[in-house]
N, C-alpha and C. Protein backbone atom coordinates (compact mmCIF):
# COMPACT_ATOMS: atom_id res chain seq x y z
N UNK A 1 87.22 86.29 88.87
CA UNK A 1 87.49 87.22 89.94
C UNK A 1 87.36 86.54 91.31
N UNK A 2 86.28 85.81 91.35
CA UNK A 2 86.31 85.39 92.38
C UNK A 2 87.28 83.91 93.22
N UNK A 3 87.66 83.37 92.28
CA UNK A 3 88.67 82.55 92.14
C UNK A 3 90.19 83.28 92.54
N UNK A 4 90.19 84.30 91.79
CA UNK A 4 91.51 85.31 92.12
C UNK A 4 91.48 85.15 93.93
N UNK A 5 90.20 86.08 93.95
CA UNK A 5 89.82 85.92 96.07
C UNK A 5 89.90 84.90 96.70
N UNK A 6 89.88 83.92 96.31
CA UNK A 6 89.93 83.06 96.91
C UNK A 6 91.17 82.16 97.21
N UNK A 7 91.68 82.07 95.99
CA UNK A 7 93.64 81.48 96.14
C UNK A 7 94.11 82.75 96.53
N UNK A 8 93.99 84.46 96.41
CA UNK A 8 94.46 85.13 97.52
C UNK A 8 94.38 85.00 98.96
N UNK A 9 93.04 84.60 99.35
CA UNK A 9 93.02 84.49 100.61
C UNK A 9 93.74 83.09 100.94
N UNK A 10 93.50 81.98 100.25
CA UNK A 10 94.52 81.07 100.35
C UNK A 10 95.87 81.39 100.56
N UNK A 11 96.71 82.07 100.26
CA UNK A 11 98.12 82.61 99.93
C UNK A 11 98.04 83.50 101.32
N UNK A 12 97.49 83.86 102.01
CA UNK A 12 97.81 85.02 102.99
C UNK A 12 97.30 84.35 103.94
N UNK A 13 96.46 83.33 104.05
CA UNK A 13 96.16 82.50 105.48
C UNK A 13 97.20 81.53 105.90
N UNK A 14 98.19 81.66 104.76
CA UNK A 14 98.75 80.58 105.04
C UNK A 14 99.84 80.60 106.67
N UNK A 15 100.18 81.48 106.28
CA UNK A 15 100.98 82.16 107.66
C UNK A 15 100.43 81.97 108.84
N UNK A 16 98.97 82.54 109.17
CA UNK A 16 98.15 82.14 109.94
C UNK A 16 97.93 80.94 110.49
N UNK A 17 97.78 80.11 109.47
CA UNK A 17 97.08 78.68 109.78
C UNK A 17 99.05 78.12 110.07
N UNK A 18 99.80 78.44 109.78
CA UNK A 18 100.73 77.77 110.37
C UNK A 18 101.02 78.13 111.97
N UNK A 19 100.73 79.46 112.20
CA UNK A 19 101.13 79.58 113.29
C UNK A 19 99.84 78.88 114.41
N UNK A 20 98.50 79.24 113.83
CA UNK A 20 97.81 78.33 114.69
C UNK A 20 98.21 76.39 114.77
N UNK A 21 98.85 76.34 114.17
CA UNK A 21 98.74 74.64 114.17
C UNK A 21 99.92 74.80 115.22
N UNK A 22 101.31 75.62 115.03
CA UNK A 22 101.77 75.58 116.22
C UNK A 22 101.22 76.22 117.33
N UNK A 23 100.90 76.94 117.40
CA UNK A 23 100.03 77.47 118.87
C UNK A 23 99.10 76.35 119.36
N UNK A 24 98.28 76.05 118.20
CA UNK A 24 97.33 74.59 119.30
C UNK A 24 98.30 73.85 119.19
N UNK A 25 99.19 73.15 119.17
CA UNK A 25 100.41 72.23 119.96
C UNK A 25 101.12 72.84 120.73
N UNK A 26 100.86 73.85 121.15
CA UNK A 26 101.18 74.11 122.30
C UNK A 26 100.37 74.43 123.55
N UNK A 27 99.10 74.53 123.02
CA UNK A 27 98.08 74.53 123.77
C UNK A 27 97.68 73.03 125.23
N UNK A 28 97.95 73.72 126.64
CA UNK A 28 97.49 71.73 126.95
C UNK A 28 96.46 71.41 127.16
N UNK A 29 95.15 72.44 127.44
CA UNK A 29 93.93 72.27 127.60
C UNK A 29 93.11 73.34 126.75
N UNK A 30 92.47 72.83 125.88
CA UNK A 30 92.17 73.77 124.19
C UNK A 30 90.37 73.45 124.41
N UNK A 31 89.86 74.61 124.47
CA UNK A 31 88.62 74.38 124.55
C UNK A 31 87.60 75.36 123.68
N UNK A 32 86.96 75.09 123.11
CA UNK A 32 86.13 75.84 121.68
C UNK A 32 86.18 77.28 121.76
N UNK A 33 85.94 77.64 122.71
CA UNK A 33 86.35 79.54 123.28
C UNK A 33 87.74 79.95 123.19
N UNK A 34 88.85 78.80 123.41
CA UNK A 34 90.12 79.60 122.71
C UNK A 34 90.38 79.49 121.53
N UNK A 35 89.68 78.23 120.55
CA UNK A 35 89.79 78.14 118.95
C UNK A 35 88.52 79.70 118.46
N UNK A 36 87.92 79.89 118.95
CA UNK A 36 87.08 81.19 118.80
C UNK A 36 87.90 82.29 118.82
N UNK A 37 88.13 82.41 120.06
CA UNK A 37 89.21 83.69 120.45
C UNK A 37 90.23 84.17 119.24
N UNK A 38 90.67 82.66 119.38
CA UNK A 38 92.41 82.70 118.07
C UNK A 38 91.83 82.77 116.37
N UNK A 39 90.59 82.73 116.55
CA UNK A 39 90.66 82.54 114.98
C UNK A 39 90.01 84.03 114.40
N UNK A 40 88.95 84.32 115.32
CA UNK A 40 88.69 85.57 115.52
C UNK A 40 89.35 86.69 115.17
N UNK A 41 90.21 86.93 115.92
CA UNK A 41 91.56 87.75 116.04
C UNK A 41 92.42 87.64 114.60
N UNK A 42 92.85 86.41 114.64
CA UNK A 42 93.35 86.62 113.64
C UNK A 42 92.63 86.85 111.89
N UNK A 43 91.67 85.99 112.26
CA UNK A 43 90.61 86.51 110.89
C UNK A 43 90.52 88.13 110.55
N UNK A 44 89.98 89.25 111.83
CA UNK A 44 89.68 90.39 111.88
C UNK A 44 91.10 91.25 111.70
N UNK A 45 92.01 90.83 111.96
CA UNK A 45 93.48 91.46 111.19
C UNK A 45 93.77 91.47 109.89
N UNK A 46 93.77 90.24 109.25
CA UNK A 46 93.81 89.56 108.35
C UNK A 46 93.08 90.68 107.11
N UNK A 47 91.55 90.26 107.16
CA UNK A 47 90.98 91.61 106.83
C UNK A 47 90.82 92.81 106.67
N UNK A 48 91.24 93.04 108.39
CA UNK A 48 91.43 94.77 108.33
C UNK A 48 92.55 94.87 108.01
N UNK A 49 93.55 94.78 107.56
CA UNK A 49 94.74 94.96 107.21
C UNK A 49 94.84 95.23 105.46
N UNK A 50 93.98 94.10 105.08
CA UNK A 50 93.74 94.36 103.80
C UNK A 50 93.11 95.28 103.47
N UNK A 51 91.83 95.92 104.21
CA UNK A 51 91.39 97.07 103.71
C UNK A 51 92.03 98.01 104.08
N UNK A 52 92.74 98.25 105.12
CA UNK A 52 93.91 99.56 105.55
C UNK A 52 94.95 99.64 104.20
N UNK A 53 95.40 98.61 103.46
CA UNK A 53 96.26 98.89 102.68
C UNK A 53 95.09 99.45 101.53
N UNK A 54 94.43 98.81 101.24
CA UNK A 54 93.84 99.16 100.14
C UNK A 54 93.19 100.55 100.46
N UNK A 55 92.90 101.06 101.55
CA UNK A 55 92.80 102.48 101.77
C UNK A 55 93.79 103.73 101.43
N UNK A 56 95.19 102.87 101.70
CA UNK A 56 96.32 103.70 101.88
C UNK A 56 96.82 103.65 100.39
N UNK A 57 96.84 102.42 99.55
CA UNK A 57 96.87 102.24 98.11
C UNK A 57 95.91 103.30 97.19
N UNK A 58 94.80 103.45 98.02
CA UNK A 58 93.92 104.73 96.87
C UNK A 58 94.51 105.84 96.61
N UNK A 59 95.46 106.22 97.52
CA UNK A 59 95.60 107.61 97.49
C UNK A 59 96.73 107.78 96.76
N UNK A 60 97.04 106.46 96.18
CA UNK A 60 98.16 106.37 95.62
C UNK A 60 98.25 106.34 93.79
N UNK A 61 96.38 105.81 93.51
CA UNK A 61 96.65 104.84 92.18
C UNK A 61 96.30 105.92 91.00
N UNK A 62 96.82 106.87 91.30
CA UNK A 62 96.88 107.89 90.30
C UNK A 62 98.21 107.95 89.66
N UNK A 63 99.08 107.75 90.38
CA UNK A 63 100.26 108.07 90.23
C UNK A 63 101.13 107.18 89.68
N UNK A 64 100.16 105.51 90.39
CA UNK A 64 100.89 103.90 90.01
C UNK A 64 99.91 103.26 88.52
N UNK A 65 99.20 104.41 88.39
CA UNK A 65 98.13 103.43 87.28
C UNK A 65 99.21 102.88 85.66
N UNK A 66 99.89 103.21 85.15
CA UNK A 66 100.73 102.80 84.38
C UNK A 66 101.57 101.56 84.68
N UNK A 67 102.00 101.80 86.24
CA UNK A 67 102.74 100.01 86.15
C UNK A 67 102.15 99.47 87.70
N UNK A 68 100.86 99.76 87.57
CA UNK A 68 99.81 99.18 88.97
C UNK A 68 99.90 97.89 88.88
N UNK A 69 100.08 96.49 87.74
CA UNK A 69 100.10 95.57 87.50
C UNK A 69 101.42 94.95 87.75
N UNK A 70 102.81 95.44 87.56
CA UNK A 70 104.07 95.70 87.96
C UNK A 70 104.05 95.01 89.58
N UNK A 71 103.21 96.36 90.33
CA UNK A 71 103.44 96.29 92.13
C UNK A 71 102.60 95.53 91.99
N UNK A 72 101.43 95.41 91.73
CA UNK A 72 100.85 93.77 92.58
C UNK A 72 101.64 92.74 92.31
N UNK A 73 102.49 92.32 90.99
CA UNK A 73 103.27 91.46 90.75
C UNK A 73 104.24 91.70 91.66
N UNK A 74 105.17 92.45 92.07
CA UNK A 74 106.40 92.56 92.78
C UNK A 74 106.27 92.45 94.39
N UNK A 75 104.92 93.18 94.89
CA UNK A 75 104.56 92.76 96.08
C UNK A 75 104.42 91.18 96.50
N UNK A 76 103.26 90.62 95.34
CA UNK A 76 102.93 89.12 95.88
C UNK A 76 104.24 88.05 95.49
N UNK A 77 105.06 88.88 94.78
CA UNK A 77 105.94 87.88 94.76
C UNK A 77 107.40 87.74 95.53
N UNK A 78 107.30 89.35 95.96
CA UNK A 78 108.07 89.08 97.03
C UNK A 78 107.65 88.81 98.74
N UNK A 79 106.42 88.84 98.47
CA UNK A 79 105.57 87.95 99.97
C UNK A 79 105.92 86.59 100.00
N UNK A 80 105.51 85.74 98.80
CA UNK A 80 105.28 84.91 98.79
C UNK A 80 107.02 84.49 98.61
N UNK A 81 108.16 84.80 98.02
CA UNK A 81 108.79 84.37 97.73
C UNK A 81 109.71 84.67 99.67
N UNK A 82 109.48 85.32 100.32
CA UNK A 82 109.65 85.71 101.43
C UNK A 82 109.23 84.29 102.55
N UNK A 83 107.95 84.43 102.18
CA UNK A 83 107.48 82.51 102.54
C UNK A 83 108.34 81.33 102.52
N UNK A 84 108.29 81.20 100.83
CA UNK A 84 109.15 80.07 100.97
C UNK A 84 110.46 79.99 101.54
N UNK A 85 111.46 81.37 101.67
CA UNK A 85 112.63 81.68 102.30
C UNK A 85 112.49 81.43 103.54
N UNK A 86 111.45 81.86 104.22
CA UNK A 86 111.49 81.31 105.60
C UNK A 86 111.05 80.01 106.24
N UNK A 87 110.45 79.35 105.53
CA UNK A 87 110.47 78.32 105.47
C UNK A 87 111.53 77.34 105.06
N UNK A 88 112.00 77.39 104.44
CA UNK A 88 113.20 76.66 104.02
C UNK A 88 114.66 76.59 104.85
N UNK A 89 114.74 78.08 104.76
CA UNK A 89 115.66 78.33 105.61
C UNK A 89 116.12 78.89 107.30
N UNK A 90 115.17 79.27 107.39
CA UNK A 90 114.64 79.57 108.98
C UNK A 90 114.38 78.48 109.89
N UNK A 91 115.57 78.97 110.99
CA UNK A 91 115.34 77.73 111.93
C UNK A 91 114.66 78.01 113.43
N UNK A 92 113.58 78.13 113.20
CA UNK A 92 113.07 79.00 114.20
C UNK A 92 112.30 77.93 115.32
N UNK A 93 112.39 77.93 116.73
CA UNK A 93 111.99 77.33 117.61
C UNK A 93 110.61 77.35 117.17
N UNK A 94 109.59 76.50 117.26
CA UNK A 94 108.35 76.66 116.64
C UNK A 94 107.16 76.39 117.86
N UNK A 95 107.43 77.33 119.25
CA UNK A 95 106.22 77.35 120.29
C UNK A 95 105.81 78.22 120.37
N UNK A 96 104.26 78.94 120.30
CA UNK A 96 103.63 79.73 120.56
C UNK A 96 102.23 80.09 121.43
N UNK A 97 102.59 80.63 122.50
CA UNK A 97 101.12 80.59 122.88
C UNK A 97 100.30 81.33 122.82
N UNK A 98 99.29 81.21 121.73
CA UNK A 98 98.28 81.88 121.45
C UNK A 98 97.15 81.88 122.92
N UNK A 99 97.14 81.39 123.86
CA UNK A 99 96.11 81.70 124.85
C UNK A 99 96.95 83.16 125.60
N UNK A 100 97.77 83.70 125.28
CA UNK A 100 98.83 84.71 125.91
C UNK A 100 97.95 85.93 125.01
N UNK A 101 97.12 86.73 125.66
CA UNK A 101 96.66 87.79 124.79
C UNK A 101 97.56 88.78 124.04
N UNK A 102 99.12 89.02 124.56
CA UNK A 102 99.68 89.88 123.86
C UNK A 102 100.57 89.25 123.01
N UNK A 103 100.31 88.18 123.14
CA UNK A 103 101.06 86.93 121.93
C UNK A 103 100.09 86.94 120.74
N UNK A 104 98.83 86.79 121.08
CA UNK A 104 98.35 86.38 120.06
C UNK A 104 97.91 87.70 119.10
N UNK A 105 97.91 89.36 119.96
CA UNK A 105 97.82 90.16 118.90
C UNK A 105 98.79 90.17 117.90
N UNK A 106 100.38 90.17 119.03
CA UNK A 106 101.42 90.23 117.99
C UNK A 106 101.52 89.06 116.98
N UNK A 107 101.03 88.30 117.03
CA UNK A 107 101.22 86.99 116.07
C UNK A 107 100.14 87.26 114.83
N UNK A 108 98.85 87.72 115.69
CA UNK A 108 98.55 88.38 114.60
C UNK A 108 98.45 89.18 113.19
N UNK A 109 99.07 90.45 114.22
CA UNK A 109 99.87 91.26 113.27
C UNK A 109 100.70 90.76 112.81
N UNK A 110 101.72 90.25 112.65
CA UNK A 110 103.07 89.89 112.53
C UNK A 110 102.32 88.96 110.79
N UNK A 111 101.27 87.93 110.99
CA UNK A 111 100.53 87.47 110.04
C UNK A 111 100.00 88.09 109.14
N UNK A 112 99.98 89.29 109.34
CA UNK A 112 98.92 90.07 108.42
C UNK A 112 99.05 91.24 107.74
N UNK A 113 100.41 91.71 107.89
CA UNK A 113 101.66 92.33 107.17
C UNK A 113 100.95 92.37 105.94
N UNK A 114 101.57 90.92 105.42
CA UNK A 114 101.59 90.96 104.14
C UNK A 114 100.14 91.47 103.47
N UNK A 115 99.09 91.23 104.52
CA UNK A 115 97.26 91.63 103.82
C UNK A 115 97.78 93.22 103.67
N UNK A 116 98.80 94.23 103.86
CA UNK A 116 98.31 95.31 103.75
C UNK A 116 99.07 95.65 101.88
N UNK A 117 100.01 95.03 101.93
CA UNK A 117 100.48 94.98 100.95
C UNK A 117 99.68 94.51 99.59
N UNK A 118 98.79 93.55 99.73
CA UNK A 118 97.80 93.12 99.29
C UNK A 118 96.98 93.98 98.82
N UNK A 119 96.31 94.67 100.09
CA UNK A 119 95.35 95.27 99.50
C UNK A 119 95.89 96.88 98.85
N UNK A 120 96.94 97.18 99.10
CA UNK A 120 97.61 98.17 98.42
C UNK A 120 97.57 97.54 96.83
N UNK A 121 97.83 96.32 96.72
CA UNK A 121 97.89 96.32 95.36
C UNK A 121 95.94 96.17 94.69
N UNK A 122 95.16 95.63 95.41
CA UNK A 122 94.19 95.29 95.13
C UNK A 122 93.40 97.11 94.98
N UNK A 123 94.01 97.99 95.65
CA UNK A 123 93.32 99.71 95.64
C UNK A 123 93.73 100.08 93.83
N UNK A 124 94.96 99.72 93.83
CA UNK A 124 95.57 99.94 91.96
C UNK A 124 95.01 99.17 91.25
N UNK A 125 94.70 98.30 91.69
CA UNK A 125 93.66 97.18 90.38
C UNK A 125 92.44 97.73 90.31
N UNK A 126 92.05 98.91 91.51
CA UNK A 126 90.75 99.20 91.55
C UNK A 126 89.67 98.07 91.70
N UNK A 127 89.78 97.38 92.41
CA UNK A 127 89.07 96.03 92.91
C UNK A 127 87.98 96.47 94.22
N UNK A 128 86.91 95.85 93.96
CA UNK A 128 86.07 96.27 94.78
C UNK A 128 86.55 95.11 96.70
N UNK A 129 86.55 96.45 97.41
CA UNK A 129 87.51 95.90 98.61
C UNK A 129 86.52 94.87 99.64
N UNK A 130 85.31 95.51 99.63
CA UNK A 130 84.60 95.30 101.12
C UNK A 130 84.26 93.92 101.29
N UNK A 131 84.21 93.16 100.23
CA UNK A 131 83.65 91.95 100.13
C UNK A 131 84.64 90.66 99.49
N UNK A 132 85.82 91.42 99.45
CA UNK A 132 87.16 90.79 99.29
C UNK A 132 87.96 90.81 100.88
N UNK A 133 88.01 91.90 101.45
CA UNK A 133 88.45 92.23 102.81
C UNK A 133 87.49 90.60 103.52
N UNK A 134 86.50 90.55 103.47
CA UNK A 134 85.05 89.81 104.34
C UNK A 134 85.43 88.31 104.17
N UNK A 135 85.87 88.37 102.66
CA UNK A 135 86.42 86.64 102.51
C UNK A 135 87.48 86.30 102.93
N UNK A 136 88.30 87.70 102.92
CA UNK A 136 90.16 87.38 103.07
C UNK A 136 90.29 87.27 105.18
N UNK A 137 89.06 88.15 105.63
CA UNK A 137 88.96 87.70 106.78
C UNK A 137 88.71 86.17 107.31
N UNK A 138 87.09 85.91 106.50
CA UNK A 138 86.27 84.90 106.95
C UNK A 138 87.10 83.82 106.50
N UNK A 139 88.37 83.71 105.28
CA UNK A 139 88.95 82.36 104.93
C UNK A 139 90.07 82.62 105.64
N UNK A 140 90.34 83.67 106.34
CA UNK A 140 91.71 83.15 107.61
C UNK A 140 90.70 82.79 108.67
N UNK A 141 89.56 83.15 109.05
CA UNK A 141 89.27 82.51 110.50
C UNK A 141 88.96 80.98 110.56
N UNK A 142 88.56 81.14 109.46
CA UNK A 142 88.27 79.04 109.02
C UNK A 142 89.91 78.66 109.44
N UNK A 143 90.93 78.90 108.71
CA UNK A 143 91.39 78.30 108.35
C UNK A 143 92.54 78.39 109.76
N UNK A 144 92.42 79.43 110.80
CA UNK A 144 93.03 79.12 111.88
C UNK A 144 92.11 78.24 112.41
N UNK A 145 90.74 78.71 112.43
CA UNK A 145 90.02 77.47 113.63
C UNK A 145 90.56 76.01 113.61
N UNK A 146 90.84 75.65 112.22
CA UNK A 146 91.08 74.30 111.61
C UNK A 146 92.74 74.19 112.49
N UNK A 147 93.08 75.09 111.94
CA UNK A 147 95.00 74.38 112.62
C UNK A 147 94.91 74.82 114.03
N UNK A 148 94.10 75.62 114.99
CA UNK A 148 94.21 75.69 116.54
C UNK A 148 93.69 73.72 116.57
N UNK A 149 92.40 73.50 115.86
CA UNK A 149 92.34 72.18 116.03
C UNK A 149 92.97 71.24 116.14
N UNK A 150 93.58 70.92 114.78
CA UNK A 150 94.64 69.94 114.12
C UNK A 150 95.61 70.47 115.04
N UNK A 151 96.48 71.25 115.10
CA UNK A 151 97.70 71.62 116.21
C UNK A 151 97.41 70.77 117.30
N UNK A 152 96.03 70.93 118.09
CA UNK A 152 95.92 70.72 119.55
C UNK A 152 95.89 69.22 119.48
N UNK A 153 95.15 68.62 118.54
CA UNK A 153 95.12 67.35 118.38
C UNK A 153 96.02 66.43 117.38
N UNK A 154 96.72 67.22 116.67
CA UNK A 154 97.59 66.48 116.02
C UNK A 154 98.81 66.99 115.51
N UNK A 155 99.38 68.04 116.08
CA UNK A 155 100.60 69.23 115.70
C UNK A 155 101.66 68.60 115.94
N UNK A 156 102.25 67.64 116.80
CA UNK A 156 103.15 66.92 117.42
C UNK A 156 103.68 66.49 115.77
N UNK A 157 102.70 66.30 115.21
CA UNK A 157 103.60 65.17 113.80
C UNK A 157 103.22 66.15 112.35
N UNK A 158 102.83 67.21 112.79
CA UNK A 158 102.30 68.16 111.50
C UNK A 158 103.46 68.36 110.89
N UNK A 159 103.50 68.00 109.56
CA UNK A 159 104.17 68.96 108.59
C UNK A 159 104.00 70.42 108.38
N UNK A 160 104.15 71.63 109.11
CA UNK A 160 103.23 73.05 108.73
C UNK A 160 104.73 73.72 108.10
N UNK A 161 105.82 73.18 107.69
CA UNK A 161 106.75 73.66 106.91
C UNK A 161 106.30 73.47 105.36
N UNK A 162 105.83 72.44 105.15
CA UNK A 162 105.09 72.46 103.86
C UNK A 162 103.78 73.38 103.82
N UNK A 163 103.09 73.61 104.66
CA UNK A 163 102.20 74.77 104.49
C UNK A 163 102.23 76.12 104.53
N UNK A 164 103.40 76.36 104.59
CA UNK A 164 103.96 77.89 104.68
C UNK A 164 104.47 77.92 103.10
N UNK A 165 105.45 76.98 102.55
CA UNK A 165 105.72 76.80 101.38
C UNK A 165 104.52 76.87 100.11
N UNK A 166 103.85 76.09 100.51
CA UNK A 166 102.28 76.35 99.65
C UNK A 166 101.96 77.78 99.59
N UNK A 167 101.56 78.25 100.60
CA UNK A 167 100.97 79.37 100.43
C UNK A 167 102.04 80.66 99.76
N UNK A 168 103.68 80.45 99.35
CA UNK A 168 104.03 81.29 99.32
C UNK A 168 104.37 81.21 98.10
N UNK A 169 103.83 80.04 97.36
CA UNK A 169 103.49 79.75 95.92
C UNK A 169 102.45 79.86 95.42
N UNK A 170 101.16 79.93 96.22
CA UNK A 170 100.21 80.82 95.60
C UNK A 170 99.87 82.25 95.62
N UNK A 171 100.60 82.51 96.45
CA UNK A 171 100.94 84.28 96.28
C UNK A 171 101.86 84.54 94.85
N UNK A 172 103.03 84.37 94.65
CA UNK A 172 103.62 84.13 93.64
C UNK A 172 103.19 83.56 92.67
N UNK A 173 101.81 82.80 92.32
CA UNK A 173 101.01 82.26 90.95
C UNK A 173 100.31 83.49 91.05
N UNK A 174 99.26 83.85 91.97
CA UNK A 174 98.75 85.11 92.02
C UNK A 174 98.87 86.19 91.18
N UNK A 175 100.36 87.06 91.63
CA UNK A 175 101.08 87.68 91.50
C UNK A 175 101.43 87.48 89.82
N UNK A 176 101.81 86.55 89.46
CA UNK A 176 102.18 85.98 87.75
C UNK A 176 100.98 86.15 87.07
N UNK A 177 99.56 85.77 87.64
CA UNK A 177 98.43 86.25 86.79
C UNK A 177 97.82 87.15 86.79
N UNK A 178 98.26 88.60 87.78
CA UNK A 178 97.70 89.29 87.86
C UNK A 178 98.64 90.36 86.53
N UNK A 179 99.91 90.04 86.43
CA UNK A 179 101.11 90.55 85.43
C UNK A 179 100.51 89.60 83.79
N UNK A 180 100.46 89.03 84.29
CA UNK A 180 99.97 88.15 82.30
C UNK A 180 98.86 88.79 81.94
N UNK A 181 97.73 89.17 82.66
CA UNK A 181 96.42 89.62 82.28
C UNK A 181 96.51 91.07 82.03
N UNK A 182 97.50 91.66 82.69
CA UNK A 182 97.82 93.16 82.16
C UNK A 182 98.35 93.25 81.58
N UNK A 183 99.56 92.90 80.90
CA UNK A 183 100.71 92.39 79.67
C UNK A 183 99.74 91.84 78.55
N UNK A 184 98.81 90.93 78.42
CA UNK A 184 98.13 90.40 77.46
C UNK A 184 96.95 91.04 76.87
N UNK A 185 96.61 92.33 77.90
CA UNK A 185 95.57 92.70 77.54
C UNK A 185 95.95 94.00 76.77
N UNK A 186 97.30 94.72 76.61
CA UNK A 186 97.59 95.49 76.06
C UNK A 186 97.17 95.53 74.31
């Protein structure tokens, strides 16, 4: 289970930590209070987003409990498969400035979409949320602090097209084991 939490939160930071690696390369003077600020923010979305879905998913898993294993499969795999599409094929100017406060909510949000979907599926698995929400926060704020870093100091030559790709293959492994373990356990 806890392994599950953890390559989930892997799979949904990934977005995050790409956009921070471009935001700190775009950053020209980056000082520990804006890697705070940015990781912060986006950590506490990240999270709350997941428990908003998984709030909004309860009221639901009466109705989805027969193919509840189905939507977490179809959700994470069309997140993740959404990932690699934009990555691949998206040619998107890649500057952001996260020191811009209404940049960095919307970038936020914009990141953390997919946590609600998530935890919509995680309310049908009946998964205990509060301490899944806490990691899925606390492993996006690591993991922006790290790319506001790496961005500011080394984004110029980052590969973060391969890190969007990653993560939208472990949503999609996710997603495949959360469908085998309900299929197998029949």
């Amino acid at each position: 289970m806890i392994f599950d939490v953890i390559m989930m939160t892997v799979g949904l930071s990934m977005d995050s930590l790409v956009v921070s690696v471009v935001g700190g390369a775009s950053i020209k003077h980056c000082r520990w209070w804006h890697v705070l600020k940015i990781a912060l923010i986006m950590g506490l979305f990240q999270g709350g987003l997941t428990l908003a879905g998984y709030l909004f998913g309860r009221g639901f898993e009466r109705y989805v409990y027969t193919f509840d294993h189905w939507v977490a499969f179809g959700l994470l795999a069309y997140l993740g498969g959404r990932m690699i599409y934009e990555e691949l094929f998206k040619k998107a100017e890649r500057t952001i400035d996260l020191l811009n406060n209404r940049t960095l909510i919307y970038m936020a949000l914009a990141t953390s979409i997919d946590a609600i979907a998530v935890g919509i599926s995680l309310a049908v698995l009946k998964s205990p949320i509060v301490w899944q929400a806490v990691i899925i926060g606390s492993g996006t704020f690591a993991a922006v602090a790290c790319g506001v870093y790496f961005g500011f100091h080394f984004g110029k030559k980052a590969k973060v097209k391969l890190v969007g790709i990653a993560g939208g293959i472990i949503l999609i492994g996710t997603g495949v084991k959360i469908l085998l373990e309900h299929l197998l356990s029949l």
